[in-house]
C-alpha atoms as a PDB file:
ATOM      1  CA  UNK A   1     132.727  67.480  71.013  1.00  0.00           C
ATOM      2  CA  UNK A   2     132.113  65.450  73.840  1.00  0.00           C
ATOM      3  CA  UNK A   3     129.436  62.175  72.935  1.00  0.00           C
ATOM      4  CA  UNK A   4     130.304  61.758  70.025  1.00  0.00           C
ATOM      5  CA  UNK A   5     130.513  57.996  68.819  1.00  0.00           C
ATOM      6  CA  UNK A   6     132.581  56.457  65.701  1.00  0.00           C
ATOM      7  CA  UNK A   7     131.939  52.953  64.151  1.00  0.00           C
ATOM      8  CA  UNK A   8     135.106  51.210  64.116  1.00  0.00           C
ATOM      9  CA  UNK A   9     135.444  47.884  62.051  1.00  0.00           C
ATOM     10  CA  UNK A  10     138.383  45.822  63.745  1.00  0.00           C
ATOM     11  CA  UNK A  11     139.901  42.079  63.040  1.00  0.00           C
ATOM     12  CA  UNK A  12     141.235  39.409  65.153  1.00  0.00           C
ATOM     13  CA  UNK A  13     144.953  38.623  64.719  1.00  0.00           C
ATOM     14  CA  UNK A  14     145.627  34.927  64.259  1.00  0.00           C
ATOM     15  CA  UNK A  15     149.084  35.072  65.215  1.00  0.00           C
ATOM     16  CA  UNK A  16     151.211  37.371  67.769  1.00  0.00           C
ATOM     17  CA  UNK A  17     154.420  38.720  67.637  1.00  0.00           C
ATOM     18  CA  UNK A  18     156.620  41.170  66.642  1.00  0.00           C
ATOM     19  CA  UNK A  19     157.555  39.850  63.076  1.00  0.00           C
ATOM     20  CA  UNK A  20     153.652  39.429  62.136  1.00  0.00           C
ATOM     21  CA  UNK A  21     153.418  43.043  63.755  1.00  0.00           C
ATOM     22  CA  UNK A  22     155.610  44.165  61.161  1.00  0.00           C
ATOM     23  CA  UNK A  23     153.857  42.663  58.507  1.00  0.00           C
ATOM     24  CA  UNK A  24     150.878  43.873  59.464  1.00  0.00           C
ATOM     25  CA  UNK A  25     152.022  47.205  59.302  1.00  0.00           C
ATOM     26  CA  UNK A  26     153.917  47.211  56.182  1.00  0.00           C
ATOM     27  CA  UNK A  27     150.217  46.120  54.720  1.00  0.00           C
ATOM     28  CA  UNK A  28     148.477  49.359  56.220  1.00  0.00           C
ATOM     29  CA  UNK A  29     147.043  47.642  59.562  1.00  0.00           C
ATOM     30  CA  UNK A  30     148.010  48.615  63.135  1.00  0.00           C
ATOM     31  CA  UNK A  31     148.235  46.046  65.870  1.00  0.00           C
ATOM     32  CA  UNK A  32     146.537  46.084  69.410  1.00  0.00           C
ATOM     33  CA  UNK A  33     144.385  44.973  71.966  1.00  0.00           C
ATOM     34  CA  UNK A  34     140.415  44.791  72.396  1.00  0.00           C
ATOM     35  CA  UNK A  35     139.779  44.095  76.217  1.00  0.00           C
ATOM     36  CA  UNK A  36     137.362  44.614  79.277  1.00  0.00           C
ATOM     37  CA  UNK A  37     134.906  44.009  80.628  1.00  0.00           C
ATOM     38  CA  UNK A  38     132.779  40.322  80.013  1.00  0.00           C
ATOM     39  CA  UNK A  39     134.972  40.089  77.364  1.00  0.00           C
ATOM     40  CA  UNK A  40     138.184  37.958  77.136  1.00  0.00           C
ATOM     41  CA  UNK A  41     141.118  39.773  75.130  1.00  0.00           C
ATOM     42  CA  UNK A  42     141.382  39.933  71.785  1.00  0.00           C
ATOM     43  CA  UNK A  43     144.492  40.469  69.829  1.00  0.00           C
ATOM     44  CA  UNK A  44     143.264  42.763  66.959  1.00  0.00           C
ATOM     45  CA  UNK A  45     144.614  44.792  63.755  1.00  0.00           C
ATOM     46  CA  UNK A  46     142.401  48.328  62.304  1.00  0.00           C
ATOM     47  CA  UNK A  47     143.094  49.547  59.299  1.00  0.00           C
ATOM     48  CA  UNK A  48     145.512  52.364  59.637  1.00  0.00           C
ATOM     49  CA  UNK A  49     143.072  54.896  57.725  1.00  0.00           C
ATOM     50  CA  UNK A  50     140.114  54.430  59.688  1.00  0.00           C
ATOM     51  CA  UNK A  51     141.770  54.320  62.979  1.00  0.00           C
ATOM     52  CA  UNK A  52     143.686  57.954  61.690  1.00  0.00           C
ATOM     53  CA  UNK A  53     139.997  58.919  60.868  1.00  0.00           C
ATOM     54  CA  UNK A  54     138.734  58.371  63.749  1.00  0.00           C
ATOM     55  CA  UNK A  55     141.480  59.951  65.896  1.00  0.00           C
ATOM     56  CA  UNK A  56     141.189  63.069  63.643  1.00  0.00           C
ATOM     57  CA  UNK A  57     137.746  63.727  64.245  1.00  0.00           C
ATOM     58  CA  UNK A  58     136.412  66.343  66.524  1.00  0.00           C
ATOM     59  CA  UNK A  59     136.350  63.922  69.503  1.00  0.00           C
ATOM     60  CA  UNK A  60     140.037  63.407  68.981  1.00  0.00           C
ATOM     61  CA  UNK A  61     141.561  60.794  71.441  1.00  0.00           C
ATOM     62  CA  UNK A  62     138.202  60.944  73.490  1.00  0.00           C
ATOM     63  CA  UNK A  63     135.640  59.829  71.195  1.00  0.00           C
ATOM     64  CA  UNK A  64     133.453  56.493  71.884  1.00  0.00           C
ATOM     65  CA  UNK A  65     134.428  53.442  69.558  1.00  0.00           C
ATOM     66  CA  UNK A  66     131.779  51.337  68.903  1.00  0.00           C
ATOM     67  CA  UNK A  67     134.133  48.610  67.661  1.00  0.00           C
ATOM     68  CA  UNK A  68     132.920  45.705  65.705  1.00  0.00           C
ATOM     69  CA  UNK A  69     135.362  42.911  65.367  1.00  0.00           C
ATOM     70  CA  UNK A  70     134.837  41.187  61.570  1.00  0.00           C
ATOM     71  CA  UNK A  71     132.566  38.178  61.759  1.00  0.00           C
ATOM     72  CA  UNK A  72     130.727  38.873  65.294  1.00  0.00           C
ATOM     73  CA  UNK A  73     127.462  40.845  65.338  1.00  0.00           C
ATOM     74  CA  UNK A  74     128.167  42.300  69.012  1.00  0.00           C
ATOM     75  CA  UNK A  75     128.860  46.359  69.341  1.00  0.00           C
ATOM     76  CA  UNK A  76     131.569  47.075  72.191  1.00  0.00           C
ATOM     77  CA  UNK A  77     131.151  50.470  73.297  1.00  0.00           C
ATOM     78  CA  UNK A  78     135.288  51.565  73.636  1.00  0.00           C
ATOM     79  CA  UNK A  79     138.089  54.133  74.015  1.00  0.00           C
ATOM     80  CA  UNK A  80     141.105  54.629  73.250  1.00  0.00           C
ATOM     81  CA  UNK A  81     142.992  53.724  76.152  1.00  0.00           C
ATOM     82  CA  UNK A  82     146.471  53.557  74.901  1.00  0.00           C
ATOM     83  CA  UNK A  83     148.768  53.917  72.146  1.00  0.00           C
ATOM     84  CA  UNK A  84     152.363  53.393  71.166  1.00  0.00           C
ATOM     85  CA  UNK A  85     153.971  55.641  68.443  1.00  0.00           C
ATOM     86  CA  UNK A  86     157.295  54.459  65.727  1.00  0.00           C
ATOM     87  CA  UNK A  87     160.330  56.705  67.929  1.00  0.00           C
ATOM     88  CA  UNK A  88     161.443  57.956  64.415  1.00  0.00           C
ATOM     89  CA  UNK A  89     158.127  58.914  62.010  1.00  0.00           C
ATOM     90  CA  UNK A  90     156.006  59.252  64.568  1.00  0.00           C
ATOM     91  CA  UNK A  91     152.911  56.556  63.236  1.00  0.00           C
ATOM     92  CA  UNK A  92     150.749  54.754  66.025  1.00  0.00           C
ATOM     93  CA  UNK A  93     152.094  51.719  65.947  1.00  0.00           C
ATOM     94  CA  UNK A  94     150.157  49.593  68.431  1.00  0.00           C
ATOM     95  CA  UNK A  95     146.771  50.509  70.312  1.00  0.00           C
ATOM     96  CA  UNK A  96     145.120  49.391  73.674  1.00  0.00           C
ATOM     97  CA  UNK A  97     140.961  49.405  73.351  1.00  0.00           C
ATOM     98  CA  UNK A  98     139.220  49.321  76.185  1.00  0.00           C
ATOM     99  CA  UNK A  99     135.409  48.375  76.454  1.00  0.00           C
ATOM    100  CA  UNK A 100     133.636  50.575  78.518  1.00  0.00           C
ATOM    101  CA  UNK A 101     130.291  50.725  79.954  1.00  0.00           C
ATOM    102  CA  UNK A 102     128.246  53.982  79.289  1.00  0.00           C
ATOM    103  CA  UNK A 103     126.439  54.880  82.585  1.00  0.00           C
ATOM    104  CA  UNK A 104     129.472  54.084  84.538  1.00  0.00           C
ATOM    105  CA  UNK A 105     132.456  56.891  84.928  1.00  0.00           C
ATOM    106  CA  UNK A 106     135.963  56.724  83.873  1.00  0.00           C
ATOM    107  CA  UNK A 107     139.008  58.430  84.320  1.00  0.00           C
ATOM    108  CA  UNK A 108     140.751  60.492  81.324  1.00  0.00           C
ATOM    109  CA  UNK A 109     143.383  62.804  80.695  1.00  0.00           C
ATOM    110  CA  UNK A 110     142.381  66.075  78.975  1.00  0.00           C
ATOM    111  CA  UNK A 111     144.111  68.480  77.497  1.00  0.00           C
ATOM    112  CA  UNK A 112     144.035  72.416  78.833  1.00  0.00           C
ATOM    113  CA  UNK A 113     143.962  75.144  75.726  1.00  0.00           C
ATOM    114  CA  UNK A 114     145.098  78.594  76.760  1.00  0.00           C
ATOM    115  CA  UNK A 115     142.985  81.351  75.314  1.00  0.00           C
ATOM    116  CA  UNK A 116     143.491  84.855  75.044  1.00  0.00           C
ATOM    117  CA  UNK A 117     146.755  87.334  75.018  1.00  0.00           C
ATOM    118  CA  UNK A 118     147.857  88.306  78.943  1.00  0.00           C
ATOM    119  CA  UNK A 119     147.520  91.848  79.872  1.00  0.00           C
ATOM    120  CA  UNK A 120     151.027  91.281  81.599  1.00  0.00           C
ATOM    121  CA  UNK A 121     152.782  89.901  77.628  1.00  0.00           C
ATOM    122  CA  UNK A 122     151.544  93.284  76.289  1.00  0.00           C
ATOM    123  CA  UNK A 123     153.473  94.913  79.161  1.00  0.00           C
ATOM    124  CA  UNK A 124     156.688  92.632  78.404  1.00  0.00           C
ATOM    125  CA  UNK A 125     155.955  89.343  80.629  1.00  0.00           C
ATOM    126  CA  UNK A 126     156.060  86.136  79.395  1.00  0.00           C
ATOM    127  CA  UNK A 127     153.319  83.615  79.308  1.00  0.00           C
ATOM    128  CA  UNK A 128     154.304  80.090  80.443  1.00  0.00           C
ATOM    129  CA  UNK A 129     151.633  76.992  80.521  1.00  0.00           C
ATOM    130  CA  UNK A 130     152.750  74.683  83.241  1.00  0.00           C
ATOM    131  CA  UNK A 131     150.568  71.931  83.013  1.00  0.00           C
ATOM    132  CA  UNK A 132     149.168  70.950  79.905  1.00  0.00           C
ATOM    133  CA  UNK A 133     146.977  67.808  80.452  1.00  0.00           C
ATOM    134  CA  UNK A 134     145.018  67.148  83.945  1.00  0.00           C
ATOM    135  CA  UNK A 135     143.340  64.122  84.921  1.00  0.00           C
ATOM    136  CA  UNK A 136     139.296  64.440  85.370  1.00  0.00           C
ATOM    137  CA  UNK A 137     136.532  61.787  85.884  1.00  0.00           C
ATOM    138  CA  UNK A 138     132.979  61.612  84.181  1.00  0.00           C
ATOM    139  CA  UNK A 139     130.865  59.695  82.438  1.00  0.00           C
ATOM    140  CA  UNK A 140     132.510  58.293  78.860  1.00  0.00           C
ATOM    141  CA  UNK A 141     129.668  60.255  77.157  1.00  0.00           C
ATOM    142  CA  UNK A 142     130.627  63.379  78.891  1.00  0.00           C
ATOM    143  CA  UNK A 143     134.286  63.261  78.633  1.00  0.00           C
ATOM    144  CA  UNK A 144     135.767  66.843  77.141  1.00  0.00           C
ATOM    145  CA  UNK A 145     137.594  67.054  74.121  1.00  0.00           C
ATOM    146  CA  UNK A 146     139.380  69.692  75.708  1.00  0.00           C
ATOM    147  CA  UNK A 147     139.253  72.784  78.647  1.00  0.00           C
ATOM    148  CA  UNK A 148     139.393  76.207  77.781  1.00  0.00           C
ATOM    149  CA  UNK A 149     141.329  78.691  80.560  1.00  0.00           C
ATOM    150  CA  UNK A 150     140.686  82.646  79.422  1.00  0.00           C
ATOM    151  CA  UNK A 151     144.548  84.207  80.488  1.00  0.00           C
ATOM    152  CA  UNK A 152     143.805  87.947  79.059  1.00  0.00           C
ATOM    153  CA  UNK A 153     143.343  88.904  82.274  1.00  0.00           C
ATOM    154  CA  UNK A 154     146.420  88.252  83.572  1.00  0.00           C
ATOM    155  CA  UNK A 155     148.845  90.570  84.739  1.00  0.00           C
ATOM    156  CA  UNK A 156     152.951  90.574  85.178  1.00  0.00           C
ATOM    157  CA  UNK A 157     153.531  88.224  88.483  1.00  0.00           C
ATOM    158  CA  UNK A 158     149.677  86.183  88.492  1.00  0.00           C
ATOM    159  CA  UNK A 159     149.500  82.606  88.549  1.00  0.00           C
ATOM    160  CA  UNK A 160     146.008  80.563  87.080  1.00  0.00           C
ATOM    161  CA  UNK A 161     145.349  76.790  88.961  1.00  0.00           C
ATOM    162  CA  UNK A 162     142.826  74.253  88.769  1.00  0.00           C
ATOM    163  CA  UNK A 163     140.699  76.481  90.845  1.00  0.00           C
ATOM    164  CA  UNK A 164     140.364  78.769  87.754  1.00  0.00           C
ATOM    165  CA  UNK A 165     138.810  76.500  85.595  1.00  0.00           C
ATOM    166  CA  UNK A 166     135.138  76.906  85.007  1.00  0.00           C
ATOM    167  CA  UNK A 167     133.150  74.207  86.718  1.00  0.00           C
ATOM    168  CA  UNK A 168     131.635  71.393  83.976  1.00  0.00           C
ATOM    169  CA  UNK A 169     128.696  70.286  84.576  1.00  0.00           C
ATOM    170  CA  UNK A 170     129.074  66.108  85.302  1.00  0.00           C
ATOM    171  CA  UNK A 171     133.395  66.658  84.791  1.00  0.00           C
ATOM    172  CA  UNK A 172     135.200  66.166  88.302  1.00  0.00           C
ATOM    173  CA  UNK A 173     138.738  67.178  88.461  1.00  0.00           C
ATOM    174  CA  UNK A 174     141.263  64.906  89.945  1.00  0.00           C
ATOM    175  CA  UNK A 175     144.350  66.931  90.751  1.00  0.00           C
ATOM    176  CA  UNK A 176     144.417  69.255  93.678  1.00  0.00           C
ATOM    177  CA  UNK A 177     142.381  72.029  92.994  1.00  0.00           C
ATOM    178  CA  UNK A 178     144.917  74.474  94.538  1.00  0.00           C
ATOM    179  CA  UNK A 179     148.223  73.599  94.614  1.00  0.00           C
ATOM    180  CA  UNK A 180     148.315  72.144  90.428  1.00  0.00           C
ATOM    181  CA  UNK A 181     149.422  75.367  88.648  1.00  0.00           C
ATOM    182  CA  UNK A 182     148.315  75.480  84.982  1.00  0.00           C
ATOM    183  CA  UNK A 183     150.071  78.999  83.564  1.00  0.00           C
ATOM    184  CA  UNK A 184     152.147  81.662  84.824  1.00  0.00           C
ATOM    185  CA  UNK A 185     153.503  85.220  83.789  1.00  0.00           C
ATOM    186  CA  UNK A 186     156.295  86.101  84.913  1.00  0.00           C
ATOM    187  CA  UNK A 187     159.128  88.714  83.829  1.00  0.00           C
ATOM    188  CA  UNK A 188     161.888  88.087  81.417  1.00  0.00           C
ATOM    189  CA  UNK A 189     165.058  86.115  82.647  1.00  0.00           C
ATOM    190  CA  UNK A 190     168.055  88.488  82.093  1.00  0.00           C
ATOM    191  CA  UNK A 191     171.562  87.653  81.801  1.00  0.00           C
ATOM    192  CA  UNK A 192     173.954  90.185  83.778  1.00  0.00           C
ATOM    193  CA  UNK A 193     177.158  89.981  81.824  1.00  0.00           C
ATOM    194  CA  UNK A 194     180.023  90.509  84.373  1.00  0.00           C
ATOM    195  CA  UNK A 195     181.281  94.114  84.475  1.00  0.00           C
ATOM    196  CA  UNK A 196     185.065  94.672  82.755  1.00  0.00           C
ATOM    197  CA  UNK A 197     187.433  96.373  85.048  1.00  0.00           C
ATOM    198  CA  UNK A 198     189.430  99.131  82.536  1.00  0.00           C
ATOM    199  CA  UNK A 199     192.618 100.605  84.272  1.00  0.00           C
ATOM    200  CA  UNK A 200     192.388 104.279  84.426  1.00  0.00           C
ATOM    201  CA  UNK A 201     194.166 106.231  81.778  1.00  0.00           C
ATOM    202  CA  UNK A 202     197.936 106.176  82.927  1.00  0.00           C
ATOM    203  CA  UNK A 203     197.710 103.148  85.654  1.00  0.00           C
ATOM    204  CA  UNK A 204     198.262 100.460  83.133  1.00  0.00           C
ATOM    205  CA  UNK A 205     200.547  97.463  84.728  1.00  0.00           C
ATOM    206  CA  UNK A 206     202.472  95.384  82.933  1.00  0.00           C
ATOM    207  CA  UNK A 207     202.055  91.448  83.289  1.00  0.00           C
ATOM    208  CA  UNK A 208     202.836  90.504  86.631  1.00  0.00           C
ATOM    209  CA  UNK A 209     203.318  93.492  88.023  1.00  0.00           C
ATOM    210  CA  UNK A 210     201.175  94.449  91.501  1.00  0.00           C
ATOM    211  CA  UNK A 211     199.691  97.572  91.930  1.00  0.00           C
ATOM    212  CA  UNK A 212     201.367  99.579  94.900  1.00  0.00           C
ATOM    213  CA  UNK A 213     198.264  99.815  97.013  1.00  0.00           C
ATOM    214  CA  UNK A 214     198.106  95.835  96.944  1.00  0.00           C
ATOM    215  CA  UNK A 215     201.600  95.592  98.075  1.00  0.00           C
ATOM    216  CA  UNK A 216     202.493  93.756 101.689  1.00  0.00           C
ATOM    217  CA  UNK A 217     203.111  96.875 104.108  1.00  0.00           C
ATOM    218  CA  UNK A 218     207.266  96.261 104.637  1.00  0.00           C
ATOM    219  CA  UNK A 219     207.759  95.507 101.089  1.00  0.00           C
ATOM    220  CA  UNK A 220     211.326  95.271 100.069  1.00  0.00           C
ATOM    221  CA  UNK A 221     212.759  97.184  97.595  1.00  0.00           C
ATOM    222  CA  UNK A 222     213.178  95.189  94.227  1.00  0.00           C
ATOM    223  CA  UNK A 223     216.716  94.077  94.644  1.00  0.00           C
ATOM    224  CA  UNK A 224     219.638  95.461  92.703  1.00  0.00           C
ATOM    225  CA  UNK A 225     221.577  93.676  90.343  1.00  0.00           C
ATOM    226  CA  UNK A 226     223.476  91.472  91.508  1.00  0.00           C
ATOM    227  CA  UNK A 227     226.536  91.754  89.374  1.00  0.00           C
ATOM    228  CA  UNK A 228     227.114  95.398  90.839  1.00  0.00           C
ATOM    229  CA  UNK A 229     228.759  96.171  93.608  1.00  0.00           C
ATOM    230  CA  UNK A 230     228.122  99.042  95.922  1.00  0.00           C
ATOM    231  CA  UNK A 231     229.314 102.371  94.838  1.00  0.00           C
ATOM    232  CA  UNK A 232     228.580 101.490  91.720  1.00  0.00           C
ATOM    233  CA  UNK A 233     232.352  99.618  91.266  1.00  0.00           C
ATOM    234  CA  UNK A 234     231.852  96.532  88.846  1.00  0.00           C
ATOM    235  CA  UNK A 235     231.392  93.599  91.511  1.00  0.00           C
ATOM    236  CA  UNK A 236     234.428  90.778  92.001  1.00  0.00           C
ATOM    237  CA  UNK A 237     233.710  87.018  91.794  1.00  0.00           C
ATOM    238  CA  UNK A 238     235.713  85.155  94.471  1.00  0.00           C
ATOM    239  CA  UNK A 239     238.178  82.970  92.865  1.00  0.00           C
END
């Protein structure tokens, strides 16, 4: 839900670089960043659990961190303002934290969950979502976890935008209202497989051979062999 704020218990990374980001890893802590604003950037690690727990919750990737870097007394309201993921498993394996204040809005990116079953799938279309993230402002309190957009009542051809989402009370949406297309039905794509010409019973050619109707009009005759002569008398071959 939206509001909801997570402690998060972070420490400051003595050294930099990518070998000591290894290390850090291999001993279950993620590298990152703690910046904003009043505060000068710190080059932090969290411990891979707790930042998994806290990403996992029902705020997901919009919850407020109220990160407390080890040592240091001082709350910094934050989000999650980036992240880098391993290519191959898939881990986080750096983060970007951003301090935030809370009567002050940001900008977010907030994911769109279709909900219901088309009229038009039950009738053979095909539900497609578009666009599956758009970009809202609002305070960080009031942030959604997600948007909702009801598609049962679309039919075969129908198109749902921006302009379709229920308004939020505090939430402004960024992209155009009107032209940002979030799901579509459409028909089935087809494939029309080429139709086989069959010769008609008794018209098959042999290889090569033209069919009389494509023939040049004047057409010679096929010539006759040449060793004959006319008359049928075996031809002569001039000494």
């Amino acid at each position: 839900m939206a509001g909801e704020r997570v402690k998060l218990e972070v420490r400051e990374r003595e050294r930099r670089g990518s070998a000591d980001a290894r290390r850090l890893r291999r001993e279950g802590f993620i590298p990152g960043v703690l910046y904003g604003k009043g505060i000068s950037a710190h080059a932090i690690c969290v411990p891979e659990r707790d930042l998994r727990r806290v990403l996992t919750g029902s705020s997901g990737l919009h919850a407020i961190l109220d990160v407390v870097v080890e040592g240091q007394n001082t709350t910094h309201a934050s989000i999650l303002k980036d992240f880098q993921q391993d290519p191959i498993r898939g881990h986080i394996s750096h983060v970007d934290l951003q301090e935030v204040r809370l009567d002050q809005p940001i900008q977010a990116q907030v994911a769109v969950q279709l909900i219901g079953e088309p009229a038009g799938v039950k009738e053979g279309g095909v539900l497609s979502q578009v666009q599956r993230e758009i970009n809202v402002e609002a305070l960080p309190m009031e942030i959604p976890e997600h948007m909702e957009l009801d598609v049962s009542g679309m039919a075969i051809g129908d198109t749902l935008r921006i302009s379709d989402l229920p308004a939020r009370e505090g939430v402004q949406y960024l992209d155009d209202p009107d032209e940002t297309v979030l799901a579509t039905v459409t028909l089935p794509t087809r494939e029309v497989e080429p139709e086989e010409e069959v010769p008609e019973e008794g018209e098959e050619l042999a290889e090569g051979e033209v069919p009389p109707e494509e023939q040049p009009e004047g057409a010679a005759e096929p010539a006759a062999d040449a060793g004959a002569a006319p008359d049928g008398e075996p031809g002569t071959t001039p000494g």
